[in-house]
Protein backbone atom coordinates (compact mmCIF):
# COMPACT_ATOMS: atom_id res chain seq x y z
CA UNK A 1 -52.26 67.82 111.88
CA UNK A 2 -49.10 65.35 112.14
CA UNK A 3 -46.25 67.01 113.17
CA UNK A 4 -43.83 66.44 110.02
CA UNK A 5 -39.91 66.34 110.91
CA UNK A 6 -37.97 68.91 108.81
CA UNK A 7 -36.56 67.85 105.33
CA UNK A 8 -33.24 66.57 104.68
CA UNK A 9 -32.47 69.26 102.51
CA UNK A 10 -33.38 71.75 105.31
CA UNK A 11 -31.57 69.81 107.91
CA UNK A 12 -28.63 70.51 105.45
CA UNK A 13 -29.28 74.05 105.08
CA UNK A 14 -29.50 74.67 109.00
CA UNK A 15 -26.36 72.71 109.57
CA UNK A 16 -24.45 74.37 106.82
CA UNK A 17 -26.03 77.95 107.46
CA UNK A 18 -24.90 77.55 111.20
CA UNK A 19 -21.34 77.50 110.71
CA UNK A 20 -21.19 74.87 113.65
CA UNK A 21 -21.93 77.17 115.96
CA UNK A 22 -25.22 77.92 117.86
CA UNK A 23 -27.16 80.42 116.43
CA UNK A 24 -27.84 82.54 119.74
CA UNK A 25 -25.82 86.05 119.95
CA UNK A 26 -22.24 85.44 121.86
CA UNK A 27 -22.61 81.60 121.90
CA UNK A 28 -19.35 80.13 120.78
CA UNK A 29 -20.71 76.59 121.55
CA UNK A 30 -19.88 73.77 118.50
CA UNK A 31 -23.06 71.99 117.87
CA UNK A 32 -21.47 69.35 116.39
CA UNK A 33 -17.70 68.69 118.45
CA UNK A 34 -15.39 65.44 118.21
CA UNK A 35 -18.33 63.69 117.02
CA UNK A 36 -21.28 64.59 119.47
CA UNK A 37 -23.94 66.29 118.32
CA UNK A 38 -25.46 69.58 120.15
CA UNK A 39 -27.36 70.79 118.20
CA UNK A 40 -31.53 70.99 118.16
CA UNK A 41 -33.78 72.22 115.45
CA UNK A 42 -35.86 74.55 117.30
CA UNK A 43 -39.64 75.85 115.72
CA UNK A 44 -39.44 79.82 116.04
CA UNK A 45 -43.44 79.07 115.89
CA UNK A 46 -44.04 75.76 117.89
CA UNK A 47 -45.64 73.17 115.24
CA UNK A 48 -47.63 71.99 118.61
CA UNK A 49 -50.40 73.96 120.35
CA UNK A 50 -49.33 74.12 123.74
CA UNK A 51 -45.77 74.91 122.22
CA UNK A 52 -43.83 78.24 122.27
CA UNK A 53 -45.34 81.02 119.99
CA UNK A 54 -47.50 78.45 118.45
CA UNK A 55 -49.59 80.01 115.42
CA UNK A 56 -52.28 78.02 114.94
CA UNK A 57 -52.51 79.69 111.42
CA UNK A 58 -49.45 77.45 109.95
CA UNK A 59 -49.05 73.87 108.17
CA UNK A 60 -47.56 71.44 109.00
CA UNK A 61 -45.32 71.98 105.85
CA UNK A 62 -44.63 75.64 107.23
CA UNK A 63 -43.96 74.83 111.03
CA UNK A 64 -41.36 72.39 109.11
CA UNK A 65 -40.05 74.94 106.66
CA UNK A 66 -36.47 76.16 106.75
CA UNK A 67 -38.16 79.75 107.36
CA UNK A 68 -39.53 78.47 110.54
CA UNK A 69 -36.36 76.71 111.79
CA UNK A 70 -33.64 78.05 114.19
CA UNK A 71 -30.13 75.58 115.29
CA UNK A 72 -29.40 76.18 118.77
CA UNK A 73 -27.14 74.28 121.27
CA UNK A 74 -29.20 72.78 124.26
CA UNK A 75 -28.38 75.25 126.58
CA UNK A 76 -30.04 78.26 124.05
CA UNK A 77 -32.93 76.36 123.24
CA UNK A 78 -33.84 75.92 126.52
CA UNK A 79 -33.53 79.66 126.93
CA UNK A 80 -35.91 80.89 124.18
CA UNK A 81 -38.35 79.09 125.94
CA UNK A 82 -38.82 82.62 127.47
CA UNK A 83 -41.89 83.97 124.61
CA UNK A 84 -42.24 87.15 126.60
CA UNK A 85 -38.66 87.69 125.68
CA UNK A 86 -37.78 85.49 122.63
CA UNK A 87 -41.02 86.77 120.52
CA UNK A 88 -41.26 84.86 116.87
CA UNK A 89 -39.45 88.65 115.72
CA UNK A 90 -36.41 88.24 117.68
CA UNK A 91 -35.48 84.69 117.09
CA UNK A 92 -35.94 85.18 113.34
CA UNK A 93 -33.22 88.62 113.56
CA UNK A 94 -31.15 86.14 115.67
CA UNK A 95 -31.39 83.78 112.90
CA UNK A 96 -30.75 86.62 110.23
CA UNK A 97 -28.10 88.23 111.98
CA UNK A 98 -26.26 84.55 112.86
CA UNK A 99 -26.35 83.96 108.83
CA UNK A 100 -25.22 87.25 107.74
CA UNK A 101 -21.71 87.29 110.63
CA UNK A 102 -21.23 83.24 109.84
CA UNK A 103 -20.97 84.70 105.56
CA UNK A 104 -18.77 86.95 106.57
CA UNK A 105 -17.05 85.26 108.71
CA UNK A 106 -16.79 82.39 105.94
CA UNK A 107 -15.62 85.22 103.49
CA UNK A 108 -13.11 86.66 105.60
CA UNK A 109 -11.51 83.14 106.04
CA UNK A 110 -11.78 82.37 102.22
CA UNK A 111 -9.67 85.64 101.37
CA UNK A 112 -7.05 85.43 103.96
CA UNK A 113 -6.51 81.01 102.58
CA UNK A 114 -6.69 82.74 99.30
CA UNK A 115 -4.40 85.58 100.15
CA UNK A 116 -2.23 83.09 101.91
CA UNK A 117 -2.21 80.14 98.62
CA UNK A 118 -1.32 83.61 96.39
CA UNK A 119 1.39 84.66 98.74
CA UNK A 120 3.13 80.94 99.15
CA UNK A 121 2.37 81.03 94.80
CA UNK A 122 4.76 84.27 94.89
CA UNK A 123 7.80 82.80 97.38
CA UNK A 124 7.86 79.43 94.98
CA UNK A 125 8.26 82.25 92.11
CA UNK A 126 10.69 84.03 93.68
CA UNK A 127 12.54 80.95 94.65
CA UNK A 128 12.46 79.42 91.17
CA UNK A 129 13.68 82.64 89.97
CA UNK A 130 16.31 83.12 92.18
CA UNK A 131 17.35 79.28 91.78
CA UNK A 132 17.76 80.07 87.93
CA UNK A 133 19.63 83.07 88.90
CA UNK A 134 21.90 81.27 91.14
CA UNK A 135 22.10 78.54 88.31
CA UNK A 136 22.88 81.28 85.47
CA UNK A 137 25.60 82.72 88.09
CA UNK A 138 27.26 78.93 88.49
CA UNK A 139 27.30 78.65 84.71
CA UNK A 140 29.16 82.10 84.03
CA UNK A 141 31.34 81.09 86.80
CA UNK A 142 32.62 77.73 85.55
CA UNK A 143 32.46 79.60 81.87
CA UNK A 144 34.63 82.07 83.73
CA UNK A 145 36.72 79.27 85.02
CA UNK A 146 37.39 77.16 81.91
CA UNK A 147 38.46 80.95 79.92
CA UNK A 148 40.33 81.18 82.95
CA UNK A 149 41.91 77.39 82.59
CA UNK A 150 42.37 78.14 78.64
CA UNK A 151 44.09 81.83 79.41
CA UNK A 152 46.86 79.32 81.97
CA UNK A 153 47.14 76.94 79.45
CA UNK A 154 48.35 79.62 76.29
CA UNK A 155 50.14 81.20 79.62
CA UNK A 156 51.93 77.76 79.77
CA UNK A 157 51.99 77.38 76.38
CA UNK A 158 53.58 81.06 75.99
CA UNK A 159 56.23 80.20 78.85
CA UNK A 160 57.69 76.60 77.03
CA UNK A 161 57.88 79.04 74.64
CA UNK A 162 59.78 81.28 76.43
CA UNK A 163 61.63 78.92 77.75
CA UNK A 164 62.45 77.12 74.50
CA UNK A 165 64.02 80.62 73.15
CA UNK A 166 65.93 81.58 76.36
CA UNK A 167 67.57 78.11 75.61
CA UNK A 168 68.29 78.04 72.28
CA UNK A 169 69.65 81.69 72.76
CA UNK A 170 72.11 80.05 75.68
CA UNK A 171 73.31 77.54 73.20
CA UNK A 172 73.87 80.61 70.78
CA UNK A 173 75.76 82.37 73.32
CA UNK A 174 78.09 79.60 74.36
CA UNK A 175 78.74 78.67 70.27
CA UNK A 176 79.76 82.40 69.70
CA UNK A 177 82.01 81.91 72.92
């Protein structure tokens, strides 16, 4: 048996599936940071005899099968070198369990940009609305001003008026004088 390099659809699974983040519980380490990759596509069952938790048993398409495929910074993959410890059960829970928190995770993030676009959607609102309030309160002010303007010019109209009369009742008074 050749020992086949995994698909470029699984590579793309792994690396989207992984968050960019190693796979192994409490690692916080980006496999992929400011350009360098550290990542490595680990075999949970070794394609190679000789390898760890080999299984003789698989193809070559299964030892290069998604199922059988684990993305681990250097440091990790080194570590489940340990079989006695990382058995072919516990790296596929780790794998599991990395999948299911990076969802959530994912999820969690989605709602709050979500929560935050429908939030920043409701302060434009209220900021268009209180723009055509502040417009509507302009307009009844300068409608209040030009009554205003009208009501001072009958006032001015009312006092040449006035005016007119207190006159022509002088020039009365000082005939009948």
């Amino acid at each position: 048996m050749a020992r086949l390099d995994p698909t470029r659809e699984t590579r793309q699974r792994l690396f989207a599936e992984s968050y960019n983040q190693c796979a192994f519980p409490g690692c916080e380490q980006e496999i992929i940071e400011d350009g360098v990759n550290y990542a490595e596509i680990c075999h949970i069952e070794a394609a190679s005899p000789g390898g760890e938790r080999f299984n003789p048993n698989n193809t070559d398409e299964q030892n290069r099968a998604y199922e059988n495929l684990i993305l681990l910074c250097q440091k990790h993959h080194k570590t489940t070198n340990d079989v006695n410890t990382y058995t072919v059960e516990v790296l596929q829970k780790m794998k599991q369990t990395h999948i299911e928190v990076m969802r959530a995770k994912r999820k969690a993030e989605t709602k709050k940009r979500l929560i935050y676009i429908k939030e920043k959607e409701e302060i434009d609102l209220k900021i268009i609305q209180l723009k055509k309030e502040k417009s509507m309160r302009m307009y009844k002010i300068s409608t209040h001003m030009y009554e205003i303007g009208v009501h001072m010019y009958e006032m001015d109209a009312i006092d040449i008026k006035l005016e007119s009369c207190l006159e022509e009742k002088k020039i009365l008074n000082s005939k009948n004088k």
